[in-house]
Protein backbone atom coordinates (compact mmCIF):
# COMPACT_ATOMS: atom_id res chain seq x y z
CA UNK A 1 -288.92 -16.60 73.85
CA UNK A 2 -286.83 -14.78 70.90
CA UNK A 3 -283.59 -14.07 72.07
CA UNK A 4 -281.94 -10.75 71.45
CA UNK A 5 -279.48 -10.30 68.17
CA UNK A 6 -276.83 -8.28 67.74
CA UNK A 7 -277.28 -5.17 65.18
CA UNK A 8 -274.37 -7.13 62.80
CA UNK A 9 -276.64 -10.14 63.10
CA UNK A 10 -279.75 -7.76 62.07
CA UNK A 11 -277.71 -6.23 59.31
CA UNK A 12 -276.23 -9.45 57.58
CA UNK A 13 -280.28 -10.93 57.80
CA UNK A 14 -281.24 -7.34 56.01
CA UNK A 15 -278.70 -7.56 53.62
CA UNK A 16 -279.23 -11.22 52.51
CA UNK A 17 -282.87 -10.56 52.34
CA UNK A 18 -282.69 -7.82 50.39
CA UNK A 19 -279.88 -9.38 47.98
CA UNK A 20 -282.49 -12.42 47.56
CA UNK A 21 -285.46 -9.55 46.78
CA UNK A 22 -283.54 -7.76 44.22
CA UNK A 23 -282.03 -10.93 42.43
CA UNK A 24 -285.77 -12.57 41.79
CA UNK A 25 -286.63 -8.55 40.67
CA UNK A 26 -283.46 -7.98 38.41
CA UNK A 27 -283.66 -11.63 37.23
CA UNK A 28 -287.74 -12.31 36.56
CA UNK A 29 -288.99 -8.94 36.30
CA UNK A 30 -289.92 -9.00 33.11
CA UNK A 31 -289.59 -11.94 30.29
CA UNK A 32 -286.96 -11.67 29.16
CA UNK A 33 -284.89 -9.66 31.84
CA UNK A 34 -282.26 -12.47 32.65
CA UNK A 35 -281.33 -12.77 28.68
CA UNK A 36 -281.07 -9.28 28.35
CA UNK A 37 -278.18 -9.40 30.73
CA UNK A 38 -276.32 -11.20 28.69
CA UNK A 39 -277.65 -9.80 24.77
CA UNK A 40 -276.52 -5.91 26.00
CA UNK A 41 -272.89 -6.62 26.29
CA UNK A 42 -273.24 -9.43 23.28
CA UNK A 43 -274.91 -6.73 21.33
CA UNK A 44 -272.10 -4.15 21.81
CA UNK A 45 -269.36 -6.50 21.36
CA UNK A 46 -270.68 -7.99 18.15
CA UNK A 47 -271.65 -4.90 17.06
CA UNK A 48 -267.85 -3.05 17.19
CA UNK A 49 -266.57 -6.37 16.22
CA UNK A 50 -268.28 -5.42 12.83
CA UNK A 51 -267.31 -1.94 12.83
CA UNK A 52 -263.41 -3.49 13.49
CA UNK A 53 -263.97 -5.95 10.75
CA UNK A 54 -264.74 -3.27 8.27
CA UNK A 55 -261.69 -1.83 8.69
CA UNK A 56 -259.77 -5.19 8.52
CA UNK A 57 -257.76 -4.33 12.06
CA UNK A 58 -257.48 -7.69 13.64
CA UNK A 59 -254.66 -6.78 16.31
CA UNK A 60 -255.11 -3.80 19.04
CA UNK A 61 -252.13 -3.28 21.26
CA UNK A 62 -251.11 -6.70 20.12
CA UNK A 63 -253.71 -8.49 21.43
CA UNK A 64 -256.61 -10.02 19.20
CA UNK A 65 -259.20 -7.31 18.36
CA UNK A 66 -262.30 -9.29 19.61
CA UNK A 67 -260.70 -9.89 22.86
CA UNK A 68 -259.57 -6.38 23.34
CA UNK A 69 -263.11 -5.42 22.06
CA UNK A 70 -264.61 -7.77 24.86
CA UNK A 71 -262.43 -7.55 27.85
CA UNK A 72 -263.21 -3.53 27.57
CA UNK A 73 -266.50 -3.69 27.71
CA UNK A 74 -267.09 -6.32 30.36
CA UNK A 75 -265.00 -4.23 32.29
CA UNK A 76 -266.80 -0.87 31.48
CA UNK A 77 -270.25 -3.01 32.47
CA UNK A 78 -268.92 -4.02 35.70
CA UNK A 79 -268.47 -0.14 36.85
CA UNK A 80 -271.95 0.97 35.18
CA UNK A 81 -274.35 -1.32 35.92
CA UNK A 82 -272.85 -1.56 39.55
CA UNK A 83 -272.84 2.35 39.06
CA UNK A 84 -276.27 2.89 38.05
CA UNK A 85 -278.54 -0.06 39.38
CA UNK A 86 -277.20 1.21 42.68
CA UNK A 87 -277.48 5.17 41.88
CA UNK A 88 -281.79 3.79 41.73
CA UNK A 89 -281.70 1.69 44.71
CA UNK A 90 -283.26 4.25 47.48
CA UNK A 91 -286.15 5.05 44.99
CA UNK A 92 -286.95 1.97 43.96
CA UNK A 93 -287.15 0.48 47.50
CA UNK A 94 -288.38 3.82 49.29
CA UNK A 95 -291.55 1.16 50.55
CA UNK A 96 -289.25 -0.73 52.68
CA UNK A 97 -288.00 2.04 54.90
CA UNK A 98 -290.89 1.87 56.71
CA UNK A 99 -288.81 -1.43 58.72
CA UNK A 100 -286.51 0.28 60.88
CA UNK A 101 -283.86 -2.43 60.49
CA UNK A 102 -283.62 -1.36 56.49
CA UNK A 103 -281.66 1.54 56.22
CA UNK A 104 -280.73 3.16 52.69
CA UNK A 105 -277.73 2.59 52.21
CA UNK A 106 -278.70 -1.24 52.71
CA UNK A 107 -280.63 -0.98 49.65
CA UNK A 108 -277.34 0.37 47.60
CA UNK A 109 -274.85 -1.70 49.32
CA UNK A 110 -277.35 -5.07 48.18
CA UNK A 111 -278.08 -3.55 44.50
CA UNK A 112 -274.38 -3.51 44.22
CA UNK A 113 -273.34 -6.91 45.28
CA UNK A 114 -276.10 -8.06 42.97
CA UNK A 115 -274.33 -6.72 39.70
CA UNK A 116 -271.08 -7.62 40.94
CA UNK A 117 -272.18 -11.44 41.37
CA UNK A 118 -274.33 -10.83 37.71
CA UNK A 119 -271.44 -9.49 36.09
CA UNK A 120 -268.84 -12.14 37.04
CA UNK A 121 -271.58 -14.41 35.84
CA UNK A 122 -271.89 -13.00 32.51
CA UNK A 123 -268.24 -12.40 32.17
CA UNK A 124 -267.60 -16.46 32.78
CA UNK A 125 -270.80 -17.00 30.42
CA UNK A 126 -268.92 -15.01 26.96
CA UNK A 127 -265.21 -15.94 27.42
CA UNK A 128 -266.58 -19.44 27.83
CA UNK A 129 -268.51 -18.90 24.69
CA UNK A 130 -265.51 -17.02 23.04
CA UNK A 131 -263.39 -20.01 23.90
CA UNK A 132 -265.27 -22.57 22.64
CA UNK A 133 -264.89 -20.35 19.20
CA UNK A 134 -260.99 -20.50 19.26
CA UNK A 135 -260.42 -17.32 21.24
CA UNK A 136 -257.63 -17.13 24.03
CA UNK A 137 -259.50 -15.70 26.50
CA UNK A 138 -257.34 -17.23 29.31
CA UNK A 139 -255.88 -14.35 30.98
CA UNK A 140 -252.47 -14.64 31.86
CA UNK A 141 -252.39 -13.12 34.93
CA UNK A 142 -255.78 -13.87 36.09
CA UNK A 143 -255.06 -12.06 40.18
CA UNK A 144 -254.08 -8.48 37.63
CA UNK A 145 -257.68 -9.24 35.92
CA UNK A 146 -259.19 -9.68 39.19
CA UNK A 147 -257.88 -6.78 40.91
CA UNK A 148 -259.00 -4.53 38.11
CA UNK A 149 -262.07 -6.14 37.88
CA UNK A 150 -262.60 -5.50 41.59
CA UNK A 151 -260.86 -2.03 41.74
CA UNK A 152 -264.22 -1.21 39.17
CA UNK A 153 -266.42 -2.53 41.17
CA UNK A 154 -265.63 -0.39 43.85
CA UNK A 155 -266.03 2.13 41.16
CA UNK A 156 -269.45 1.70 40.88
CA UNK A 157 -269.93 0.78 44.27
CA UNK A 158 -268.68 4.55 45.14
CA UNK A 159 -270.43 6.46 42.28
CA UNK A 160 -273.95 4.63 43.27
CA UNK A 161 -273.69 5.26 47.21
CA UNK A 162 -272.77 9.11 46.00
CA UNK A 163 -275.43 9.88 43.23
CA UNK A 164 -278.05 7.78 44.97
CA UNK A 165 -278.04 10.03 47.88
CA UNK A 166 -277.97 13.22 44.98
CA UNK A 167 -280.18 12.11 42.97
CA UNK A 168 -283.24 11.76 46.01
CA UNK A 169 -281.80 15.59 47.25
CA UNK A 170 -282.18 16.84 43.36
CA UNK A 171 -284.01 14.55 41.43
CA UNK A 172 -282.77 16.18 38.17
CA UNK A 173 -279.25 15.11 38.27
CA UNK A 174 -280.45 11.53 37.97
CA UNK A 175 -280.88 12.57 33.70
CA UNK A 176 -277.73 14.31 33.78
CA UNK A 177 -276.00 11.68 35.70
CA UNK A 178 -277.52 8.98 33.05
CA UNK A 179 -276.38 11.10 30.00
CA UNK A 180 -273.07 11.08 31.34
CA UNK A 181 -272.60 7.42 30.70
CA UNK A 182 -272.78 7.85 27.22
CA UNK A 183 -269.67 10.55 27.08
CA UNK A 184 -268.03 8.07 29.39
CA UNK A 185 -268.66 5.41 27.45
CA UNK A 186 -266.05 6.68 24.57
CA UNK A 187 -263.68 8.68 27.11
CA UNK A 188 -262.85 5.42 29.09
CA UNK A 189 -261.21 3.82 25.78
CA UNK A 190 -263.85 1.28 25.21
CA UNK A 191 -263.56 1.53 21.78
CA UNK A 192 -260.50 3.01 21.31
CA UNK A 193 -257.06 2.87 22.13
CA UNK A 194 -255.87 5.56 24.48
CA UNK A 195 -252.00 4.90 23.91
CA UNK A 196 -252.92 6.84 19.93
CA UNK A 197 -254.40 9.66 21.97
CA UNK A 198 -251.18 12.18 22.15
CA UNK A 199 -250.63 14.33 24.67
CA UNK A 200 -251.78 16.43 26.46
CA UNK A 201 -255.11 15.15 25.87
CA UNK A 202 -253.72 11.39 26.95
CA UNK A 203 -253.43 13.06 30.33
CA UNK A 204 -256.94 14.40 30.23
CA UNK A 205 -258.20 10.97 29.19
CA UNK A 206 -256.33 9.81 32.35
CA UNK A 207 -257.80 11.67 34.91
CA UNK A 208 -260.71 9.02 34.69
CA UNK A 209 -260.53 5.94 37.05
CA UNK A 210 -262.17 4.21 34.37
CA UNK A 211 -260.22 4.26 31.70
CA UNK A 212 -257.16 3.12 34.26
CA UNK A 213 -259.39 0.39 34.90
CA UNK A 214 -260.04 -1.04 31.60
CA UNK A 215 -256.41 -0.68 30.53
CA UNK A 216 -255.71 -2.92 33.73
CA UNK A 217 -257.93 -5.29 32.31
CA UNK A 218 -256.31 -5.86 28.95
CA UNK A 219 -252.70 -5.96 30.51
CA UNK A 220 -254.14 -8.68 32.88
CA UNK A 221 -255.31 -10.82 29.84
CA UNK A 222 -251.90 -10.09 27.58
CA UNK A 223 -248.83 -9.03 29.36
CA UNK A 224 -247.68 -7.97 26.02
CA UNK A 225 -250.51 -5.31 25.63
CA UNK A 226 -249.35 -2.25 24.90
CA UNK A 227 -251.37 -0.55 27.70
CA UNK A 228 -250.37 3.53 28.52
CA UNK A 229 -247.34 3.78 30.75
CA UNK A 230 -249.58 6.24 33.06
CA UNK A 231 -251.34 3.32 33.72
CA UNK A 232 -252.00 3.11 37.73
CA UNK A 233 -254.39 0.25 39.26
CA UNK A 234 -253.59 2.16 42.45
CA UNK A 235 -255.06 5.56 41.44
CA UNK A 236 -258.86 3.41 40.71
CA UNK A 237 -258.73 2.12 44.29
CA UNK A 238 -257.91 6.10 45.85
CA UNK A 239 -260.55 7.65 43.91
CA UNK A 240 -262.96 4.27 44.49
CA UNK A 241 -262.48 4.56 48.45
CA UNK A 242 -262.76 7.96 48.38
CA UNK A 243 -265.86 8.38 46.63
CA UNK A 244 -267.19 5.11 48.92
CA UNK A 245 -266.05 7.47 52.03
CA UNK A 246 -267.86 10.11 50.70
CA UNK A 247 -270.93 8.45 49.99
CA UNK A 248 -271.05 6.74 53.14
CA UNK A 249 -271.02 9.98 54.89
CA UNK A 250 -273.90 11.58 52.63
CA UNK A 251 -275.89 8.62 53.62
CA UNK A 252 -275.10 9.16 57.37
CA UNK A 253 -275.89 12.46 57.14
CA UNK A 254 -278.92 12.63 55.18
CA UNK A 255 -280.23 8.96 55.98
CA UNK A 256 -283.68 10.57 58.18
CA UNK A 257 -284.34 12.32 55.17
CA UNK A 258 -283.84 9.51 52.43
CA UNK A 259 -286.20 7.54 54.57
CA UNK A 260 -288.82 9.84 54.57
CA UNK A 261 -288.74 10.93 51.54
């Protein structure tokens, strides 16, 4: 005779199933879909490494260019793949709603637990192999890299539960939503100092979470960065649980009709 479990007993056995579904699908899908999730941030890194090296700047802030270069982007890939691979999460599982114990949001919450743990892993994976090239990528205040790290997770985590619910309710702001990475790409300060942006348009910069984020980043790695005194770790957690609040509520209220859909 079964015995009876609890619904947080039913939820954790969703959620680890699904987490184990969408790793051997992110991970095997295709050939070479593992490598890739390394070559993409490898790719851009090398790639504005060049462009840096062309213009012979070898120090950003004071730290060393290639770990400025780096840190940034790891940091930018931690919010937008968490971002968008959950953003696609309801569509691309829309089959398994047919289970009453899988509920949509389970499908975004998963999807985004699966980039954070991917990320982290590729992270570990380039300092290692910027290390073993003669690169201090030790941060120096590895709970500050952490917490930023973290605080853009919940970035992502908040932007996918919101646009995955939008994007099923009007399926053309999934293209706008994906063009907008591209803009964001250059306003968070990936690939560019935001302390030589004056003002007022520093302040405009600001208003993005990101761009807090990544600056938290680079002060974690090298107290001595010269990071924007606006800089506020606590303004990416506000707007993170805010946006997680508000997507949690979009799923609650439209969760009959992302099931159905």
């Amino acid at each position: 005779m079964e015995l009876d479990r609890s619904p947080i007993s039913i939820t954790f056995s969703v959620w680890k199933a699904l987490f184990l579904r969408e790793s051997v699908h992110r991970l095997f899908s295709s050939r070479a879909a593992w490598a890739w999730l390394l070559l993409e941030p490898m790719v851009h890194v090398a790639f504005l490494m060049f462009i840096f090296g062309v213009i012979r700047l070898r120090v950003v802030g004071g730290i060393d260019t290639a770990v400025w270069i780096m840190v940034g982007m790891l940091a930018f890939f931690m919010f937008r793949r968490t971002g968008t691979q959950a953003m696609n999460a309801v569509g691309s599982n829309q089959a398994l709603f047919t289970y009453r114990q899988v509920k949509p949001v389970d499908t975004v919450l998963s999807r985004a637990a699966l980039e954070g743990f991917l990320m982290v892993l590729v992270a570990v994976a380039l300092c290692t192999g910027a290390g073993l090239v003669g690169l201090e990528v030790i941060p120096m205040d590895p709970l500050a890299v952490l917490e930023a790290f973290f605080g853009l997770w919940l970035l992502g985590l908040g932007f996918g539960l919101v646009t995955s619910v939008a994007q099923q309710l009007v399926p053309e702001l999934g293209k706008f939503v994906s063009l907008l990475m591209t803009p964001l790409y250059f306003l968070s300060g990936v690939i560019f100092p935001i302390y030589l942006v004056p003002q007022p348009f520093r302040d405009w910069l600001l208003l993005n979470p990101v761009a807090h984020g990544l600056e938290a980043v680079r002060l974690g790695f090298a107290p001595h960065y010269q990071a924007v005194p606006e800089l506020s770790i606590g303004y990416v957690y506000v707007f993170a649980l805010t946006a997680i609040f508000f997507g949690l509520a979009l799923h609650v209220r439209f969760a009959t009709r992302l099931a159905a859909k």
